[in-house]
C-alpha atoms as a PDB file:
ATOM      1  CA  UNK A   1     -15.704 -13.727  13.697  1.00  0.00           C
ATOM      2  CA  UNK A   2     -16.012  -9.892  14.370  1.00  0.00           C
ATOM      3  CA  UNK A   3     -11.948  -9.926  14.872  1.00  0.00           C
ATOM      4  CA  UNK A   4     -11.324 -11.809  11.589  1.00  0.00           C
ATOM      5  CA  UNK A   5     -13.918  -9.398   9.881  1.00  0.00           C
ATOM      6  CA  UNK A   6     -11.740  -6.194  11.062  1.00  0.00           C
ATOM      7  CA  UNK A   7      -8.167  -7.847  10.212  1.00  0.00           C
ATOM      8  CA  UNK A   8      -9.785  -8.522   6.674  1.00  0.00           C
ATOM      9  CA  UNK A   9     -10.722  -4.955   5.993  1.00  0.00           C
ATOM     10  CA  UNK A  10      -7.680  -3.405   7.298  1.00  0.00           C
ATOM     11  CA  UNK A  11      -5.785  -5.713   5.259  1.00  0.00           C
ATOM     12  CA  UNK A  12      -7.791  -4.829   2.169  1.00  0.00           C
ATOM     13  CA  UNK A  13      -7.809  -1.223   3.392  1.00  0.00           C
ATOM     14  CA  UNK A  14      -3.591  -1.380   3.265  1.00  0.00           C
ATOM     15  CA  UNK A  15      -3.580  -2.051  -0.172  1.00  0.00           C
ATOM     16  CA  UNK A  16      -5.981   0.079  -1.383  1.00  0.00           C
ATOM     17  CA  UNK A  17      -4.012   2.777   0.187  1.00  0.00           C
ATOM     18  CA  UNK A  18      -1.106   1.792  -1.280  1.00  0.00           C
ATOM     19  CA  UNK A  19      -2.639   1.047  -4.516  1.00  0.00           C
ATOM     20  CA  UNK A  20      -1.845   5.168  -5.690  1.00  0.00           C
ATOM     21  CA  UNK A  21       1.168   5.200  -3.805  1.00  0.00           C
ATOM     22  CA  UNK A  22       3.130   2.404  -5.766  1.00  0.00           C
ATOM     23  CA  UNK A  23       1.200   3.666  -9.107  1.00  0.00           C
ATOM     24  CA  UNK A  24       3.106   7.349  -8.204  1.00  0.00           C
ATOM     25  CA  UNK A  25       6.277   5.639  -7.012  1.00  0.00           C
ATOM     26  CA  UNK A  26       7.261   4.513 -10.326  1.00  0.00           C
ATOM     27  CA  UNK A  27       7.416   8.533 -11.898  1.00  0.00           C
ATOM     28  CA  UNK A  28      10.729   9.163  -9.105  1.00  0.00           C
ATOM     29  CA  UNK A  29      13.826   7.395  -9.076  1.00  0.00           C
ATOM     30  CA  UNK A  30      14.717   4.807  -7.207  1.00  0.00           C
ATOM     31  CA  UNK A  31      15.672   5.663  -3.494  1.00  0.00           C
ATOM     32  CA  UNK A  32      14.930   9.697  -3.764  1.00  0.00           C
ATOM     33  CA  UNK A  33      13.100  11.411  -1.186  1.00  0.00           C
ATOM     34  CA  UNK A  34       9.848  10.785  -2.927  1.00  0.00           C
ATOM     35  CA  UNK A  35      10.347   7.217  -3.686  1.00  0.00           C
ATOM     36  CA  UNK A  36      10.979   7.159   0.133  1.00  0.00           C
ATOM     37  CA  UNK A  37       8.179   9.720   0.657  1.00  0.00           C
ATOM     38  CA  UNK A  38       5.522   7.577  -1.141  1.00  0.00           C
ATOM     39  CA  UNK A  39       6.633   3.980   0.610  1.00  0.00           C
ATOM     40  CA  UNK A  40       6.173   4.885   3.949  1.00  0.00           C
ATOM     41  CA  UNK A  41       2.902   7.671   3.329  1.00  0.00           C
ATOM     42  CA  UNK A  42       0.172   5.064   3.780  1.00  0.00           C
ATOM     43  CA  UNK A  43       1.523   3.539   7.358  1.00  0.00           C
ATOM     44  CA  UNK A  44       0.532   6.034   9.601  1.00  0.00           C
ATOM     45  CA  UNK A  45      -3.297   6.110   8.871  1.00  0.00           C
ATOM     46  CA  UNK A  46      -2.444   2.297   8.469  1.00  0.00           C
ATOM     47  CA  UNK A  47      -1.513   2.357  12.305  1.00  0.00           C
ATOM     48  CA  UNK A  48      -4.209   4.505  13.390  1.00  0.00           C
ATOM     49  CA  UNK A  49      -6.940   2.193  11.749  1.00  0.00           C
ATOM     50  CA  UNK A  50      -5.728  -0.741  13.659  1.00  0.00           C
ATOM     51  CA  UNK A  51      -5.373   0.826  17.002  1.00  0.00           C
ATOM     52  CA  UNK A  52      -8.683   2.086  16.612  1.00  0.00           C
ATOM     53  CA  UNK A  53      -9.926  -1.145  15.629  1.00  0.00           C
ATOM     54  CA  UNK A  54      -8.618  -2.145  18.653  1.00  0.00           C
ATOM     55  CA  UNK A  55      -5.900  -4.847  17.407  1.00  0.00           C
ATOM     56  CA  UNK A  56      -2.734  -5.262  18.829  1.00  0.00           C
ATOM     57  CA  UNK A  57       1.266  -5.498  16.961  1.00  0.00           C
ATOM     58  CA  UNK A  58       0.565  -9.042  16.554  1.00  0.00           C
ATOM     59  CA  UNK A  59      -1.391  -7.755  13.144  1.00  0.00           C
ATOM     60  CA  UNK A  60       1.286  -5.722  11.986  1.00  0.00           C
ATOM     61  CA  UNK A  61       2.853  -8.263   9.635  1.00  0.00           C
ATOM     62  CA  UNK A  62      -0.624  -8.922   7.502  1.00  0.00           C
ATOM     63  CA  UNK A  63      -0.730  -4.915   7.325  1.00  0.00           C
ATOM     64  CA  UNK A  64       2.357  -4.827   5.676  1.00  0.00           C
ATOM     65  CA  UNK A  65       1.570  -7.399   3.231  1.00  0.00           C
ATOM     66  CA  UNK A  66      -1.493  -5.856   2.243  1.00  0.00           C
ATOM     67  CA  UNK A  67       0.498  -2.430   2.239  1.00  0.00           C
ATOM     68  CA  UNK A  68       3.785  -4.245   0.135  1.00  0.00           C
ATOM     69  CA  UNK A  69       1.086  -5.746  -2.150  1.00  0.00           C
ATOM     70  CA  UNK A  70      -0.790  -2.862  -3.082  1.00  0.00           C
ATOM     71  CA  UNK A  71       2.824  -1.117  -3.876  1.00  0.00           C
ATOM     72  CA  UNK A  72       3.499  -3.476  -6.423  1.00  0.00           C
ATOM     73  CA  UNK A  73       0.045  -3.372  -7.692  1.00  0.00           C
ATOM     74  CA  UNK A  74       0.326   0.236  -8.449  1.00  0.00           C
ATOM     75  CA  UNK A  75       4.117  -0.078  -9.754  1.00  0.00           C
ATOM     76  CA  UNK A  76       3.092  -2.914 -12.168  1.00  0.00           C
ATOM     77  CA  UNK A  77      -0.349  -1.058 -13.482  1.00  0.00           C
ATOM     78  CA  UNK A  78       2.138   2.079 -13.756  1.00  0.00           C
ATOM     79  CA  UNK A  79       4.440   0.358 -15.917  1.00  0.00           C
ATOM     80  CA  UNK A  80       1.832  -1.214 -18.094  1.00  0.00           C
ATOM     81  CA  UNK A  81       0.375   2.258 -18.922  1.00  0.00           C
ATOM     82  CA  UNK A  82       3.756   3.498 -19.687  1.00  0.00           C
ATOM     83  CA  UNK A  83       4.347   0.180 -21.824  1.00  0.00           C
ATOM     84  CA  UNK A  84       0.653   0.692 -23.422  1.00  0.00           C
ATOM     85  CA  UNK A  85       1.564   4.694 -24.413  1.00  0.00           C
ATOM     86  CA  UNK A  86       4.737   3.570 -26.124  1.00  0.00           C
ATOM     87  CA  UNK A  87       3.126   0.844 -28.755  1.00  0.00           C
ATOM     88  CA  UNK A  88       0.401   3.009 -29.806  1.00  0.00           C
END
């Protein structure tokens, strides 16, 4: 139970990260350094907070979905705010 606890909250933890990181992606074009930059940012403290939670590669894919989620998450609240400025 302690295991699925951890895997849970680094999941969550991945796309909260990412959250900011999508929501600045969408201000740089598409492939540039920075769109780069701001993709791949949140992995390393992504990788440190599982090996310190002890949890092996095995985990790696539900990190990335958490981290892929909370890109598009930003990107699509980024867009909407942009969309929201332009009608009013």
């Amino acid at each position: 139970m302690d295991g699925a606890i951890m895997v849970i909250g680094l999941v969550i933890f991945a796309l909260i990260i990412s959250i900011p990181c999508g929501y600045i992606r969408q201000n740089f074009a598409k492939y540039s350094f920075m769109w780069f930059f701001l993709i791949h940012i949140p992995i390393p403290f992504i990788v440190l907070l599982r090996i310190e939670a002890g949890l092996d590669w095995h985990f790696i894919p539900f990190t990335l979905v958490g981290s892929f989620a909370g890109q598009i998450i930003g990107g699509v609240l980024s867009r909407r705010r942009k969309q929201n400025a332009k009608a009013t």
